[in-house]
Protein backbone atom coordinates (compact mmCIF):
# COMPACT_ATOMS: atom_id res chain seq x y z
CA UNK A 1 -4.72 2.45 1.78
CA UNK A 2 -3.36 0.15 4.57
CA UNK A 3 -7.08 -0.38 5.50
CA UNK A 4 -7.79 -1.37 1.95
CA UNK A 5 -4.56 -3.49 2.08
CA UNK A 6 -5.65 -5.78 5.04
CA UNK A 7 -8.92 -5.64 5.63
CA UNK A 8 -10.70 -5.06 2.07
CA UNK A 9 -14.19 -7.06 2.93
CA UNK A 10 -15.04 -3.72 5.23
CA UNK A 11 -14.68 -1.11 2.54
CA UNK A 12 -16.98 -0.72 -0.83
CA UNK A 13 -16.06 -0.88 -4.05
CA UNK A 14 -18.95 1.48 -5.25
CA UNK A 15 -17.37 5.05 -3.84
CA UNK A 16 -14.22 4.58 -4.97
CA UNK A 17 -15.80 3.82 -8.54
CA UNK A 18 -17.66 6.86 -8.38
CA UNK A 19 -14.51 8.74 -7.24
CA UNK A 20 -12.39 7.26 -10.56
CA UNK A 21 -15.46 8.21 -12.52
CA UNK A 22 -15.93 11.59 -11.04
CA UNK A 23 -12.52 12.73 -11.57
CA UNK A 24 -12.31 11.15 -15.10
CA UNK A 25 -14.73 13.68 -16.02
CA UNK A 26 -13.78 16.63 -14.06
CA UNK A 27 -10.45 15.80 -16.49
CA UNK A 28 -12.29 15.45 -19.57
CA UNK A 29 -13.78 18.87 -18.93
CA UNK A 30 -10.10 20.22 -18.74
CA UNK A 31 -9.68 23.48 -21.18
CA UNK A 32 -5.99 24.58 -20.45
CA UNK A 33 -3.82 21.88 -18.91
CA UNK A 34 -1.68 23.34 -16.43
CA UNK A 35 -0.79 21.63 -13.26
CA UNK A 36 -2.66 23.93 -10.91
CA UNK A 37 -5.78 22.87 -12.82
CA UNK A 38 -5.09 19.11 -13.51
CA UNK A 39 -3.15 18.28 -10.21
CA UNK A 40 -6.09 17.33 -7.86
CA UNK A 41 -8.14 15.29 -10.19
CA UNK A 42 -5.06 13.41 -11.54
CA UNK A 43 -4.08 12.71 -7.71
CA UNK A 44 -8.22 11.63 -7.18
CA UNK A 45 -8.24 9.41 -9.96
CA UNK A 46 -4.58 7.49 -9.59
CA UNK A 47 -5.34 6.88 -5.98
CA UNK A 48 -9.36 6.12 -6.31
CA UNK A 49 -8.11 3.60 -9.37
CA UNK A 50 -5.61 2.09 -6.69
CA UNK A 51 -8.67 1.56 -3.94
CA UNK A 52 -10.64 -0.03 -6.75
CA UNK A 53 -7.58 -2.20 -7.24
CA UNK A 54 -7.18 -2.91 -3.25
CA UNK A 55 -10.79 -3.46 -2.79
CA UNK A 56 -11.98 -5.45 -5.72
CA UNK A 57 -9.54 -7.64 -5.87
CA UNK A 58 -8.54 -8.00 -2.65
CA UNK A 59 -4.66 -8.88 -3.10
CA UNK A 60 -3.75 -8.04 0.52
CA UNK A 61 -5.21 -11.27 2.17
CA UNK A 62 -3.81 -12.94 -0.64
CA UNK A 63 -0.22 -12.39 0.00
CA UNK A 64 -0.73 -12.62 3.55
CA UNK A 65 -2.34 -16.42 3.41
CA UNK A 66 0.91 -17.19 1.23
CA UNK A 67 3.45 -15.47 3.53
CA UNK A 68 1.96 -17.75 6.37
CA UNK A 69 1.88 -20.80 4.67
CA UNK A 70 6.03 -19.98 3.83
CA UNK A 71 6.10 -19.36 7.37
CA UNK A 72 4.42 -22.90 8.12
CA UNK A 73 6.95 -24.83 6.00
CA UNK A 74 9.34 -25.86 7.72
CA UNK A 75 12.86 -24.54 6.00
CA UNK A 76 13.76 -27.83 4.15
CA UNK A 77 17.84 -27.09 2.82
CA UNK A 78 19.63 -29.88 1.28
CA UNK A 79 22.35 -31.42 3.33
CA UNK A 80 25.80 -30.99 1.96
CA UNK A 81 27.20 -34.59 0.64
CA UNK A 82 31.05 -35.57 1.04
């Protein structure tokens, strides 16, 4: 996840698809719901869909190129008038 997070451009978008896929079918083919049989694909498929998020997107760089240009700007705080 932290890999995802910061450096997004060296992972691929395709396995994790497959893995959201995969696991949305191994739940489709679910007879009894119990949470012995549901637990691992449900945990596959929230955390795949959460790569696909990190990856295709990218929103990691994103917040970092706006947390360094806060960083840039010089903190600007109104004088106090008498």
């Amino acid at each position: 996840m932290l890999k995802s997070w910061s450096h997004p451009e060296s992972e691929t978008i395709w396995s994790y698809v497959g893995a959201v896929v995969n696991a949305g079918v191994l739940l489709l083919t679910i007879d009894r719901w119990t949470i012995d049989v549901a637990a691992f694909p449900l945990f596959i498929f929230c955390i795949a869909s959460v790569q696909v998020v990190l990856v295709g997107l990218k929103p990691g760089p994103r917040v970092n190129r706006v947390r360094s240009r806060r960083r840039a700007v010089p903190n600007s705080e109104p004088v106090a008038s008498r």
